[in-house]
C-alpha atoms as a PDB file:
ATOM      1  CA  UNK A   1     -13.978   8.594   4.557  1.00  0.00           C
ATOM      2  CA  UNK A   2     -16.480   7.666   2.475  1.00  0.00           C
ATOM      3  CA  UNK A   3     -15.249   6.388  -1.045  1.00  0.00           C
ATOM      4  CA  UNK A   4     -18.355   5.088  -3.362  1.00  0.00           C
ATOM      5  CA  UNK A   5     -15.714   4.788  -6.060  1.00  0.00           C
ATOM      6  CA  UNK A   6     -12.639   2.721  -6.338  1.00  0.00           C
ATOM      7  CA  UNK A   7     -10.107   4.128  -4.311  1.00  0.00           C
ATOM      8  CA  UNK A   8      -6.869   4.373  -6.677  1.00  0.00           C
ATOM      9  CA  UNK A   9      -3.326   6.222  -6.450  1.00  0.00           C
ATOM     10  CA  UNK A  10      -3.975  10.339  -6.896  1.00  0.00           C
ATOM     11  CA  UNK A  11      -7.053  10.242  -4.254  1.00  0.00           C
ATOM     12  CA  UNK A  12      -7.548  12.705  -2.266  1.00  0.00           C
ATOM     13  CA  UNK A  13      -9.555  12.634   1.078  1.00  0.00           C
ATOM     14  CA  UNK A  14     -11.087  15.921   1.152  1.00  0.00           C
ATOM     15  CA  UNK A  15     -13.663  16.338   4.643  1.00  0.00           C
ATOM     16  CA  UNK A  16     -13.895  12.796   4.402  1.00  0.00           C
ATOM     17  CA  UNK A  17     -15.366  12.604   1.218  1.00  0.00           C
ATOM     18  CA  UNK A  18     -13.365  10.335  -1.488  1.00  0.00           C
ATOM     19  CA  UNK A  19     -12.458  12.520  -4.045  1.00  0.00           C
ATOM     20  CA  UNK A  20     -10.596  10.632  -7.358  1.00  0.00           C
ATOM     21  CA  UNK A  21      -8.808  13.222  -9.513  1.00  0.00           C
END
């Protein structure tokens, strides 16, 4: 996927998109 922000606990990888929520 392709995460342009930190990648922290509660991601989800939605269509390979990083998605922090």
């Amino acid at each position: 996927a392709v995460e342009q922000l930190p990648l922290v606990p509660g991601a989800l990888e939605v269509v390979g998109i990083g998605y922090t929520g």
